[in-house]
Each structure stands twice: as structure tokens, then as C-alpha cells.
PDB file of N, CA and C in Angstrom:
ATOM      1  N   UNK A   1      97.969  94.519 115.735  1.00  0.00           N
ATOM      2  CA  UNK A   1      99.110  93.689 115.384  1.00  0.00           C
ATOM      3  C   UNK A   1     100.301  94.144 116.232  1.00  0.00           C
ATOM      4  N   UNK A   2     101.190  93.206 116.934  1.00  0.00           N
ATOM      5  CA  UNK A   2     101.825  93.805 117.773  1.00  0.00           C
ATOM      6  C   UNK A   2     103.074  93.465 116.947  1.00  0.00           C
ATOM      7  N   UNK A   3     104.269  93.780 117.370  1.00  0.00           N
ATOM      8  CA  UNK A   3     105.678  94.176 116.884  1.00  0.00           C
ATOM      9  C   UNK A   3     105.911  92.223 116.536  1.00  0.00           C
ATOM     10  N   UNK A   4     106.130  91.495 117.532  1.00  0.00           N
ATOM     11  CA  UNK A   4     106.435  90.121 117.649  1.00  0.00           C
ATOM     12  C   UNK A   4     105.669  89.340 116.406  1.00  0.00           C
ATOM     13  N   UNK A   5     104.294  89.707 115.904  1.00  0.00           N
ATOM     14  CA  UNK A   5     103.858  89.484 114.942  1.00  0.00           C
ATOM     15  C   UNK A   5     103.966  89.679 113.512  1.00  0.00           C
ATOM     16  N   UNK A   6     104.369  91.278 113.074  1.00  0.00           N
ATOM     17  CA  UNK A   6     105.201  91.899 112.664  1.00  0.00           C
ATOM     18  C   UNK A   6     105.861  91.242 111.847  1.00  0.00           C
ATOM     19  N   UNK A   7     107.262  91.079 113.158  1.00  0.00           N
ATOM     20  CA  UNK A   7     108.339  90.319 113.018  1.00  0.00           C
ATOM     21  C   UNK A   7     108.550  89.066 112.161  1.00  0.00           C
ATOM     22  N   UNK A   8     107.154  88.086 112.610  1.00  0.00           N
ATOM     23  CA  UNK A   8     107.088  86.938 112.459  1.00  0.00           C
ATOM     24  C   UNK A   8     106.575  87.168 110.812  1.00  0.00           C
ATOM     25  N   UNK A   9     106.006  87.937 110.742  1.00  0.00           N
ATOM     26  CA  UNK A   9     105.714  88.156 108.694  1.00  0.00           C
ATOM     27  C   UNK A   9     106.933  88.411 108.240  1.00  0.00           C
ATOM     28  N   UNK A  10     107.378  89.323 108.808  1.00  0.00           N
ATOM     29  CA  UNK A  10     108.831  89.768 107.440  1.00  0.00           C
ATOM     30  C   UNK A  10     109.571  88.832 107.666  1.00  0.00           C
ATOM     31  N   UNK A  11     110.171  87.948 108.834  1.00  0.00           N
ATOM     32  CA  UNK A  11     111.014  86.621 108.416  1.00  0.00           C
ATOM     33  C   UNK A  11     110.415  85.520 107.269  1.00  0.00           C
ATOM     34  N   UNK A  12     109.277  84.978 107.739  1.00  0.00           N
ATOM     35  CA  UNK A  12     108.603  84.350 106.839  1.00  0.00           C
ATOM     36  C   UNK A  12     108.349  84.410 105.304  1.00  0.00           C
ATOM     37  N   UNK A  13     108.507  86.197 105.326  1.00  0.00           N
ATOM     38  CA  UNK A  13     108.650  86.447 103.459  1.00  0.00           C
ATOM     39  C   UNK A  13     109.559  87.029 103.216  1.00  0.00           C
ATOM     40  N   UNK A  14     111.103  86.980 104.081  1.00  0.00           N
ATOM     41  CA  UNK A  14     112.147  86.887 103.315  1.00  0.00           C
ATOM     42  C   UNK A  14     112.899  85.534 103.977  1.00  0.00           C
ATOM     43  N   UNK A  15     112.386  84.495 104.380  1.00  0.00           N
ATOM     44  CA  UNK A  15     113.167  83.494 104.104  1.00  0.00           C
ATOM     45  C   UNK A  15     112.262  82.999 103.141  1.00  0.00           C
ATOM     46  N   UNK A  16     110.918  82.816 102.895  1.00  0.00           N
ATOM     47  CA  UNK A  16     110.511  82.304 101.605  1.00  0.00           C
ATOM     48  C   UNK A  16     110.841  82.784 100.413  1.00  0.00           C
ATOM     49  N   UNK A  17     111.385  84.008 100.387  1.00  0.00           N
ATOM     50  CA  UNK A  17     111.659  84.936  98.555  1.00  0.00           C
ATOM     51  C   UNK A  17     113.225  84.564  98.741  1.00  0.00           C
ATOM     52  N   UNK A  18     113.887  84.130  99.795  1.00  0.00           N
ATOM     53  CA  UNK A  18     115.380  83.347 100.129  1.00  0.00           C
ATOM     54  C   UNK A  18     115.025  82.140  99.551  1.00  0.00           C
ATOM     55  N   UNK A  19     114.288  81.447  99.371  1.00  0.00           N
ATOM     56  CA  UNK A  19     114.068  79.888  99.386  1.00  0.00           C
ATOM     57  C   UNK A  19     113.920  80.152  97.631  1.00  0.00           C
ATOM     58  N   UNK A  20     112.904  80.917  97.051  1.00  0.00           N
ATOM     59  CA  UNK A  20     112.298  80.718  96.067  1.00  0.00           C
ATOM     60  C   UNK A  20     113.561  81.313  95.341  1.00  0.00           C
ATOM     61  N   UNK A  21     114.566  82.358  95.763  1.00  0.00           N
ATOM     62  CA  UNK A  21     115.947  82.278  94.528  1.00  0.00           C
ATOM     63  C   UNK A  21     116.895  81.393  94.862  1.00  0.00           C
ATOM     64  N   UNK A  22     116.740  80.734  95.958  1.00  0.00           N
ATOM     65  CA  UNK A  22     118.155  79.968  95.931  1.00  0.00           C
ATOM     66  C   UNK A  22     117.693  78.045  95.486  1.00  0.00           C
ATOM     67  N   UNK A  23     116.256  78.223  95.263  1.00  0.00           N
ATOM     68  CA  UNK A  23     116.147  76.382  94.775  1.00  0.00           C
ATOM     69  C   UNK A  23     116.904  76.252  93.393  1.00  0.00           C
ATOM     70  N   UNK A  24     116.608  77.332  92.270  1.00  0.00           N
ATOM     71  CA  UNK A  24     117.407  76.926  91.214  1.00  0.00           C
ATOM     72  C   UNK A  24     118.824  76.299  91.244  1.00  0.00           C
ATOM     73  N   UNK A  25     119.636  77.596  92.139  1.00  0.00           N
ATOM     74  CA  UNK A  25     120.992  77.038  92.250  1.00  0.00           C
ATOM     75  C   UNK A  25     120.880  76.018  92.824  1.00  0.00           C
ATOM     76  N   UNK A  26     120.463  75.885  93.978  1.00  0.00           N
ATOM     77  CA  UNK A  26     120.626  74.985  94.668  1.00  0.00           C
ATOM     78  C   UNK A  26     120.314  73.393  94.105  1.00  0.00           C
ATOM     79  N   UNK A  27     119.326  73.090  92.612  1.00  0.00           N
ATOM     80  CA  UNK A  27     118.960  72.130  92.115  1.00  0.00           C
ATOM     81  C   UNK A  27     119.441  72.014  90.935  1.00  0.00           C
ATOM     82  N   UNK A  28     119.809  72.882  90.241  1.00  0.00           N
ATOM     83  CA  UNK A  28     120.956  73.008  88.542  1.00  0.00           C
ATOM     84  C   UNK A  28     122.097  73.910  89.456  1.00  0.00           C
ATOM     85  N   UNK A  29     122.606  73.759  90.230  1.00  0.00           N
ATOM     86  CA  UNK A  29     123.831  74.593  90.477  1.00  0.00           C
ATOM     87  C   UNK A  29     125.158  74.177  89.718  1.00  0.00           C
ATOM     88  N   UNK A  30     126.362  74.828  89.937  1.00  0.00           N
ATOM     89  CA  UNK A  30     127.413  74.469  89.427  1.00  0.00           C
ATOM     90  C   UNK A  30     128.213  73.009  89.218  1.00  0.00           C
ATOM     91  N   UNK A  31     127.646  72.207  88.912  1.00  0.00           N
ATOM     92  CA  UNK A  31     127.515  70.668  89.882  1.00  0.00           C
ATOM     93  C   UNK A  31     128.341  70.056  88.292  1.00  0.00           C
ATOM     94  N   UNK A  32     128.149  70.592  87.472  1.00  0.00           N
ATOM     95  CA  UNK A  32     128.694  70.341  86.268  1.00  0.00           C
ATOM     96  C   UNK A  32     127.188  69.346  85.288  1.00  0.00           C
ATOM     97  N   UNK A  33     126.211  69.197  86.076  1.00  0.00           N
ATOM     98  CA  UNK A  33     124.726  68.490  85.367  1.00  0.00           C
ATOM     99  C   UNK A  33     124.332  69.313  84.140  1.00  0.00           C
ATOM    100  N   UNK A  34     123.866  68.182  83.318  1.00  0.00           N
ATOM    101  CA  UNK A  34     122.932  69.110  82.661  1.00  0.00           C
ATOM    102  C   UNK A  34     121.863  69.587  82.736  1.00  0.00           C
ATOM    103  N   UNK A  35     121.566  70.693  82.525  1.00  0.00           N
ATOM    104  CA  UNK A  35     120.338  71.328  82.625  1.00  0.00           C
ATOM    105  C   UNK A  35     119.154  70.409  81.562  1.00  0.00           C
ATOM    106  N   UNK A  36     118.005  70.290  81.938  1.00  0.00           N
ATOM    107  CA  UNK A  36     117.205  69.441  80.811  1.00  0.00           C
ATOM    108  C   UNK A  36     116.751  70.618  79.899  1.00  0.00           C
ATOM    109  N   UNK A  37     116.083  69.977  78.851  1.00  0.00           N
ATOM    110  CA  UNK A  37     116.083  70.650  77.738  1.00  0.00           C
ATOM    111  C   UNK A  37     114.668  71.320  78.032  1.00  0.00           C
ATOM    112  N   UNK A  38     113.999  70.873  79.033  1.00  0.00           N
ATOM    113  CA  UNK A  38     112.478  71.258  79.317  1.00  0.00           C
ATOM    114  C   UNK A  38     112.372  72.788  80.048  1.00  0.00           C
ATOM    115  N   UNK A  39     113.633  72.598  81.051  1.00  0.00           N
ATOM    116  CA  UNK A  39     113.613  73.999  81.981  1.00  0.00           C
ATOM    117  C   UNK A  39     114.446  75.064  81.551  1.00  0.00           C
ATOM    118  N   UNK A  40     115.199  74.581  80.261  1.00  0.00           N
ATOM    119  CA  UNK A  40     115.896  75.354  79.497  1.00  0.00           C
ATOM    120  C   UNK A  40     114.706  76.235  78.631  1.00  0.00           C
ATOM    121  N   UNK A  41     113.579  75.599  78.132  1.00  0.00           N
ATOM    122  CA  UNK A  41     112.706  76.310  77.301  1.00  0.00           C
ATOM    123  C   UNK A  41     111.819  76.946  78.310  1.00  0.00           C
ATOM    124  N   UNK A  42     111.691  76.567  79.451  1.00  0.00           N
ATOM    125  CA  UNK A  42     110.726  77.098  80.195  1.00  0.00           C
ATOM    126  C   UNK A  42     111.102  78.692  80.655  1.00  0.00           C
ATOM    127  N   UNK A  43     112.824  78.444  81.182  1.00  0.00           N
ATOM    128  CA  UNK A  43     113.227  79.739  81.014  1.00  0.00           C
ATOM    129  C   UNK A  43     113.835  80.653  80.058  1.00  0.00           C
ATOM    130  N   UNK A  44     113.060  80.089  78.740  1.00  0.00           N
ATOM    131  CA  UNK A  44     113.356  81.313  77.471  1.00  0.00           C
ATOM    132  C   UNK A  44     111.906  81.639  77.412  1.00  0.00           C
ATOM    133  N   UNK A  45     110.833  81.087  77.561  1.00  0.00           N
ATOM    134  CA  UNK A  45     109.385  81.342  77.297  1.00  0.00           C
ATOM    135  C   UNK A  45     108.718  81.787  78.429  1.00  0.00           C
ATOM    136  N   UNK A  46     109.062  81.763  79.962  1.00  0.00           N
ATOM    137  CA  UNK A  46     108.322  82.013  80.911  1.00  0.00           C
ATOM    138  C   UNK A  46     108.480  83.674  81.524  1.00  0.00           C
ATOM    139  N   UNK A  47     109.400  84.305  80.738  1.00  0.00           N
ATOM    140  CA  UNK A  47     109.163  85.404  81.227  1.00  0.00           C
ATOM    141  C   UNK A  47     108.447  86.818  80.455  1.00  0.00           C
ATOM    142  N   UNK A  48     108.705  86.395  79.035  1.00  0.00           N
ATOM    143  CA  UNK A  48     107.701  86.650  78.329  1.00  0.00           C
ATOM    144  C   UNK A  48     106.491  86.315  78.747  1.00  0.00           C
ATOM    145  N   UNK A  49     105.717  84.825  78.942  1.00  0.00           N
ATOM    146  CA  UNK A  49     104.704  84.722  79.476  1.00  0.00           C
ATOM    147  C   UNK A  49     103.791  85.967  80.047  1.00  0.00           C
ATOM    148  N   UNK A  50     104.492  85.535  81.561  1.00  0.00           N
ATOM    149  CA  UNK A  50     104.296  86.331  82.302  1.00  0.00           C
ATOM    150  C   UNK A  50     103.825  87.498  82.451  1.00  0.00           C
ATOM    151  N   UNK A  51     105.255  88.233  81.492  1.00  0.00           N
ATOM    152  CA  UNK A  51     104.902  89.628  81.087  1.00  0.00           C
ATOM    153  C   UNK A  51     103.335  90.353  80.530  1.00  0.00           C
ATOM    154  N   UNK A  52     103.205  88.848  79.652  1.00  0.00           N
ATOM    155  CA  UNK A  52     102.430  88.979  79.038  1.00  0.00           C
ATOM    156  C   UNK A  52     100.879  88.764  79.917  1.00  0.00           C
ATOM    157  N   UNK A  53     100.719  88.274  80.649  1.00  0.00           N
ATOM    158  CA  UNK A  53      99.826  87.856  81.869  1.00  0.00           C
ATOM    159  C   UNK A  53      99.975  89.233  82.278  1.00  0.00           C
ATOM    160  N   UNK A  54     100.660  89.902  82.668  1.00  0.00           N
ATOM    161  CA  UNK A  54     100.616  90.718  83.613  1.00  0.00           C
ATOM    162  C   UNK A  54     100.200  92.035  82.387  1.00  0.00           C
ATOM    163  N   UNK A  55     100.704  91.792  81.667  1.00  0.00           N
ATOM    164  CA  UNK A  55      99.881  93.029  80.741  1.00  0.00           C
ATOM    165  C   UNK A  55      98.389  93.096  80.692  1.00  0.00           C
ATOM    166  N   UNK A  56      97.987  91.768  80.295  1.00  0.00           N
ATOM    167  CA  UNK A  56      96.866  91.405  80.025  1.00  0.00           C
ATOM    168  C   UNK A  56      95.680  92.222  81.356  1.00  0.00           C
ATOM    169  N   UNK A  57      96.387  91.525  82.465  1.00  0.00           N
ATOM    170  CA  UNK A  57      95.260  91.903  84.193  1.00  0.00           C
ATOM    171  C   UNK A  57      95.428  93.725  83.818  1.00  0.00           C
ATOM    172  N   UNK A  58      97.075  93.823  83.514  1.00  0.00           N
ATOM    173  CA  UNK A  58      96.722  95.914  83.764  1.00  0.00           C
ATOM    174  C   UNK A  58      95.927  96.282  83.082  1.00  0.00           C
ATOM    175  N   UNK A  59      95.503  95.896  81.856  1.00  0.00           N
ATOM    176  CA  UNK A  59      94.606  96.533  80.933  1.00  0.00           C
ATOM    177  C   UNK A  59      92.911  96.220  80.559  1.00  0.00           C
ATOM    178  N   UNK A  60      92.493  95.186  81.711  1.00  0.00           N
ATOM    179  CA  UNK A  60      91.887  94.300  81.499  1.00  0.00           C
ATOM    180  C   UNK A  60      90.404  95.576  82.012  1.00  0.00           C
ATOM    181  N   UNK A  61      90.669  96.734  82.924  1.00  0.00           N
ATOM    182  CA  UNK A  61      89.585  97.519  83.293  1.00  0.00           C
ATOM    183  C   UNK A  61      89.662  98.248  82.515  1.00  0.00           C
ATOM    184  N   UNK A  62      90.434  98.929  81.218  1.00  0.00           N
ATOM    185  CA  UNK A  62      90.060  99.595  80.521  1.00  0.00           C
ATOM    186  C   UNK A  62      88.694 100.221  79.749  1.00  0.00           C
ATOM    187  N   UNK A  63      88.574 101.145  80.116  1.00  0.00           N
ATOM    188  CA  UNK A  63      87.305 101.613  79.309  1.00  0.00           C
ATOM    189  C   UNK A  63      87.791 102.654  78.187  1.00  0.00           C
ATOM    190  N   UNK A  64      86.720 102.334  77.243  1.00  0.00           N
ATOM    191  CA  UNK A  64      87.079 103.507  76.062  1.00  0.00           C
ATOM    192  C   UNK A  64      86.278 104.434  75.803  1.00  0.00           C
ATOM    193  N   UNK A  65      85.590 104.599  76.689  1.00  0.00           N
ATOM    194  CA  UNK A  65      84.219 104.950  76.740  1.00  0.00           C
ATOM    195  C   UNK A  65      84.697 106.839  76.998  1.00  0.00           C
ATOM    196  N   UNK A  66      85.655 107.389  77.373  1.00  0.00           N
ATOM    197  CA  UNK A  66      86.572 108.450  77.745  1.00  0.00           C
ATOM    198  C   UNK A  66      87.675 108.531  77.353  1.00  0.00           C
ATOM    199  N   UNK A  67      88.509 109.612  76.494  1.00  0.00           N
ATOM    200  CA  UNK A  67      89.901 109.546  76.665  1.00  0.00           C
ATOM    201  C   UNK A  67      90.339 109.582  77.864  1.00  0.00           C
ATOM    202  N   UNK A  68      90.126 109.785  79.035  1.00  0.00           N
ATOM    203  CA  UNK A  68      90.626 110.145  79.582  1.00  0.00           C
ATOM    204  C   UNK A  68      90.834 108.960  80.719  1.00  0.00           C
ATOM    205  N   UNK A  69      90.407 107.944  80.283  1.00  0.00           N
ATOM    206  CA  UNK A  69      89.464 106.663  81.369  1.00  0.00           C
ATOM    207  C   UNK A  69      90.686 105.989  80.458  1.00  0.00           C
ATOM    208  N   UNK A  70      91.383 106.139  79.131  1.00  0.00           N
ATOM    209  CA  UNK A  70      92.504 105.095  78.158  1.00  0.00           C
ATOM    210  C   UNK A  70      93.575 105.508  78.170  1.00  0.00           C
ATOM    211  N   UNK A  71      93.602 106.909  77.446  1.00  0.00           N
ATOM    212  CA  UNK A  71      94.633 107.494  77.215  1.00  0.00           C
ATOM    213  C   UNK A  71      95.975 107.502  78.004  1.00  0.00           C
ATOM    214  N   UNK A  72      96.069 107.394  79.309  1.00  0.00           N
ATOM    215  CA  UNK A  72      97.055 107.474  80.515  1.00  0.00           C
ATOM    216  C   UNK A  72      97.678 105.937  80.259  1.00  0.00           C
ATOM    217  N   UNK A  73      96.849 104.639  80.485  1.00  0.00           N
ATOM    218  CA  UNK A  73      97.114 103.816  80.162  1.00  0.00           C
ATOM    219  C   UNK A  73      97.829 103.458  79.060  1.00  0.00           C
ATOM    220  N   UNK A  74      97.077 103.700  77.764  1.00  0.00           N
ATOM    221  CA  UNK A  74      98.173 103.160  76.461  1.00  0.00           C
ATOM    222  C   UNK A  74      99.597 104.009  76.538  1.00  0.00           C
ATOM    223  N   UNK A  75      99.080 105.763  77.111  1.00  0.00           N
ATOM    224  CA  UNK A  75     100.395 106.655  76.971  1.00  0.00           C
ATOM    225  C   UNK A  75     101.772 105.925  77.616  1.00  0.00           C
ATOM    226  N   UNK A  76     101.271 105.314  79.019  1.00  0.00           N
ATOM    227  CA  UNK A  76     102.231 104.707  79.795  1.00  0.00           C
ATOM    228  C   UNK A  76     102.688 103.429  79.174  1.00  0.00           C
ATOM    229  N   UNK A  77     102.236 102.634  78.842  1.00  0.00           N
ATOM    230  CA  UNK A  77     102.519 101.400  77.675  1.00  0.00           C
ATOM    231  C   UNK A  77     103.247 101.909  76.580  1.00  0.00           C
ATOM    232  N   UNK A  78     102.815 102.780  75.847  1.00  0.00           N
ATOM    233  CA  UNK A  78     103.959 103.065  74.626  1.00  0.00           C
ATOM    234  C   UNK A  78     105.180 103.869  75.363  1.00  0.00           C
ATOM    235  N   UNK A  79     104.763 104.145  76.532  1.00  0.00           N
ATOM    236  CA  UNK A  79     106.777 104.704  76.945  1.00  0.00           C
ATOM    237  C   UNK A  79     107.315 103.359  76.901  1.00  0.00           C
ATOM    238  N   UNK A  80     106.711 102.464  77.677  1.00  0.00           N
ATOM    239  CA  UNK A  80     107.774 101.409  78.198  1.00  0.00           C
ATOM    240  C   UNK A  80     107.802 100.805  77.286  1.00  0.00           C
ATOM    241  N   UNK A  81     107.161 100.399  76.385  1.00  0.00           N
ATOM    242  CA  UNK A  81     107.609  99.896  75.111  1.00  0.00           C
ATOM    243  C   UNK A  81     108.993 100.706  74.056  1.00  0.00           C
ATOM    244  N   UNK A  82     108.598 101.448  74.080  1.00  0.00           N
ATOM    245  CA  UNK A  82     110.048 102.238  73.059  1.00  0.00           C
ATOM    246  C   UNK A  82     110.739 102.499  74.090  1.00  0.00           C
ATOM    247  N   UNK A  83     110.894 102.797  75.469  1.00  0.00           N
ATOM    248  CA  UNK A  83     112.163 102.501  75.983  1.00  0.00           C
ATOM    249  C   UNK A  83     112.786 100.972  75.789  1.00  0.00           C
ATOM    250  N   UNK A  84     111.829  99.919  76.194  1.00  0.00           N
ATOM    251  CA  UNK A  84     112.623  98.731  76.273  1.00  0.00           C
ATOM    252  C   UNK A  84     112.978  98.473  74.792  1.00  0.00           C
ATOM    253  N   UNK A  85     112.855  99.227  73.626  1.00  0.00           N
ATOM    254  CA  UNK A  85     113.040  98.678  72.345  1.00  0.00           C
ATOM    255  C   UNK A  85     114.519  99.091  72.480  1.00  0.00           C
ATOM    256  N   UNK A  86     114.604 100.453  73.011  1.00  0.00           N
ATOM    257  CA  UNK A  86     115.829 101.946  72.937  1.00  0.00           C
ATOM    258  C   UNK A  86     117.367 101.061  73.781  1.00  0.00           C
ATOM    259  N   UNK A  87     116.588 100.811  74.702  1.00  0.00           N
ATOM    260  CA  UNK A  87     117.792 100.588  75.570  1.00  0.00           C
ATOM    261  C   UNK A  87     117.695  99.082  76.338  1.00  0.00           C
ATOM    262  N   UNK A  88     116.628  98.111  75.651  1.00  0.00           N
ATOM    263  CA  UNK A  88     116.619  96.492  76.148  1.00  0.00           C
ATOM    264  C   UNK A  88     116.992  96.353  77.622  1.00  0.00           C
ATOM    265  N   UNK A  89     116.394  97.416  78.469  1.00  0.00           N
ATOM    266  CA  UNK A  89     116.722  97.278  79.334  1.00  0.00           C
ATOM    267  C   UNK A  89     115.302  97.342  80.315  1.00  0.00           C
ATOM    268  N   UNK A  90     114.697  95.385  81.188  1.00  0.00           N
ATOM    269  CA  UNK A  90     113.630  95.848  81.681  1.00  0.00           C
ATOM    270  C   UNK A  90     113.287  96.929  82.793  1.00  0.00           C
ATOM    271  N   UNK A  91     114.488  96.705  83.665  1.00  0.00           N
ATOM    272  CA  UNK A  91     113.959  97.518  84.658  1.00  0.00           C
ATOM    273  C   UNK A  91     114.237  98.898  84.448  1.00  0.00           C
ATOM    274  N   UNK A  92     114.551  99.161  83.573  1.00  0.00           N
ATOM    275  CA  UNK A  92     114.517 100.811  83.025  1.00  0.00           C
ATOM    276  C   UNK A  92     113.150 101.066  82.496  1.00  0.00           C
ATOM    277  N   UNK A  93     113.050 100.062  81.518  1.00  0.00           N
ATOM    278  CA  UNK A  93     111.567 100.860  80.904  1.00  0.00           C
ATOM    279  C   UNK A  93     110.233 100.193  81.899  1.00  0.00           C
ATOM    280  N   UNK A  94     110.265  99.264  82.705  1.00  0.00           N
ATOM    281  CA  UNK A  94     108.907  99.242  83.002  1.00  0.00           C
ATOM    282  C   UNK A  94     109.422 100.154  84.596  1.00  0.00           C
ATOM    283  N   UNK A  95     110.170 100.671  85.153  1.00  0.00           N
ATOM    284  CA  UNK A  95     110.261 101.896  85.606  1.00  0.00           C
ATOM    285  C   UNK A  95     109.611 103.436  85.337  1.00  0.00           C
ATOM    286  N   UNK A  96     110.091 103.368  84.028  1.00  0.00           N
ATOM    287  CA  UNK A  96     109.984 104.794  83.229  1.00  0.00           C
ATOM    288  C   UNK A  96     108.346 104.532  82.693  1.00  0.00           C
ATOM    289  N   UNK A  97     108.316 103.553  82.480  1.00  0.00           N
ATOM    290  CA  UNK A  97     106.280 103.449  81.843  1.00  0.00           C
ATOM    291  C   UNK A  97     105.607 103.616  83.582  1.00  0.00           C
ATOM    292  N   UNK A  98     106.037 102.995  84.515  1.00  0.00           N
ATOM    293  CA  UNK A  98     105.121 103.211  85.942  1.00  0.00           C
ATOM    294  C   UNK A  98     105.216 104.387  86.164  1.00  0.00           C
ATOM    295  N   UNK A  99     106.546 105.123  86.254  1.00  0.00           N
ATOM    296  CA  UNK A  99     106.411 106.558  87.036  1.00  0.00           C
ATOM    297  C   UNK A  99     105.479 107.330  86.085  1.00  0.00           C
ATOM    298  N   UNK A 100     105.572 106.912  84.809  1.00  0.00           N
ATOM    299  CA  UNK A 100     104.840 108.224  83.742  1.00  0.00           C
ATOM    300  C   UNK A 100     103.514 108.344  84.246  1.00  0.00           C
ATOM    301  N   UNK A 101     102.968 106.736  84.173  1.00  0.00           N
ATOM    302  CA  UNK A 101     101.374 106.166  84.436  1.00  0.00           C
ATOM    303  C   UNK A 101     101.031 107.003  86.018  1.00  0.00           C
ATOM    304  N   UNK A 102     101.857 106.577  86.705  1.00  0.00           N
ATOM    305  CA  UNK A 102     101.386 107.509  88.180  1.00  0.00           C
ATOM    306  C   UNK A 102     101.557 109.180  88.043  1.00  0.00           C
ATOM    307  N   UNK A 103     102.347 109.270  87.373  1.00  0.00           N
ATOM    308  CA  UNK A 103     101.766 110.942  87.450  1.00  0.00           C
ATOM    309  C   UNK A 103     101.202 111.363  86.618  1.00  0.00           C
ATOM    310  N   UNK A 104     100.617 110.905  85.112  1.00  0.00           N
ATOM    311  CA  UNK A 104      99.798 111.418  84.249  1.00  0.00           C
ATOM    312  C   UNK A 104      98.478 111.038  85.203  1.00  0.00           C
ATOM    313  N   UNK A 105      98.330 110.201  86.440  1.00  0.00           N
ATOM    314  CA  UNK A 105      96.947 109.536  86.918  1.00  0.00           C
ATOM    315  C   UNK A 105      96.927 110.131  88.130  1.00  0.00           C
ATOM    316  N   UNK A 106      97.784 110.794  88.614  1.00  0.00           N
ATOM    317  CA  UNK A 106      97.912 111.544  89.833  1.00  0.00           C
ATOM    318  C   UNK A 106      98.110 112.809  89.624  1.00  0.00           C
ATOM    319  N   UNK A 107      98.861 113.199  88.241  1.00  0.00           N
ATOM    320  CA  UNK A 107      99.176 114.530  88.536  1.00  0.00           C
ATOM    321  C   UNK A 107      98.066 115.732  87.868  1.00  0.00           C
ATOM    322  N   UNK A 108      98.304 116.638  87.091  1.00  0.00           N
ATOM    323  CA  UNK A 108      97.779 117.619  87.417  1.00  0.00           C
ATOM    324  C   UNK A 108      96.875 117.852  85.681  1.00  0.00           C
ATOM    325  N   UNK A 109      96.764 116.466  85.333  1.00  0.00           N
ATOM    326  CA  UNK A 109      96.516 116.336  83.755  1.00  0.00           C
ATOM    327  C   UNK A 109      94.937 116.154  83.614  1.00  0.00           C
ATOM    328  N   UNK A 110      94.362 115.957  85.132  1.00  0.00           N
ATOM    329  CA  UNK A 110      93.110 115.546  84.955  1.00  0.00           C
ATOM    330  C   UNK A 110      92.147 116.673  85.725  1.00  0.00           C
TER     331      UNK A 110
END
């Protein structure tokens, strides 16, 4: 892969992750419109969703067959859970649940 190629990826996926935050404004922007009542629920329910999708795939290889094959997993899930209860804050606790998960799975516990 040479440099010019490179190049040509990282423009491409930051003018597309440019494109994909600026359509909202750019389509409900300050315009004085109303927002419909459809994309109003979509964005009270879709990030929960999500979340929830994405919980689902992390846990989906779990075996119980070992503590040691679970345990790291749920341990890292119940941090980020009682942090985000503690301080409602996401990118704190699913921070604080990843770093735990990588070093109880990397570090010196196994």
C-alpha cells in the first residue's frame, strides 16, 4: 500500500464520518421546522438499542464452562454498569468497564 493510497482512505473516512454528523443538522437544523414526532422517538430509543446490540455481540462467545473463560467479562460489565449508574456518565463508564476488561484479560490475573 503506498502513501497516495493511504491518503485516499483517511480522506474518504473522514469526509464520510463529516457527512454522517453533519446530515442531521444539516436536515432538522436551526431552520425553526419541526422535528417529526418519528425521529424524535427514534432518537430517545436508538441509542439504547444499540447499546443493547452491542452488548448482546460482546457477550455472545461467552463460555461458562471456566471461571475464568466468564468471570473477566461479567467483572468488566458490572464496573461499567455501577459507574454509569454513579456518575450517568457514558463515556466514563464504558471507558472504565474497557480498560478493566483489557487488563484483567491481559494482565497478570491469568
Amino acid at each position: 500500500m503506498n502513501l497516495l493510497h493511504s491518503l485516499a482512505i483517511v480522506i474518504v473516512a473522514a469526509v464520510s464520518t463529516f457527512l454522517t454528523r453533519a446530515t442531521p443538522f444539516i436536515l432538522f437544523g436551526r431552520t425553526g421546522k419541526k422535528v417529526n414526532s418519528t425521529i424524535l422517538y427514534l432518537g430517545r430509543v436508538l441509542p439504547a438499542a444499540v447499546m443493547a446490540t452491542l452488548l448482546i455481540y460482546a457477550l455472545k462467545g461467552v463460555s461458562f464452562k471456566a471461571l475464568s473463560s466468564w468471570v473477566f467479562d461479567f467483572g468488566a460489565l458490572l464496573v461499567t454498569i455501577l459507574v454509569h449508574l454513579k456518575w450517568r456518565n457514558t463515556l466514563l463508564s464504558i471507558t472504565l468497564g474497557t480498560l478493566l476488561y483489557m487488563v484483567l484479560v491481559q494482565g497478570p490475573f491469568w
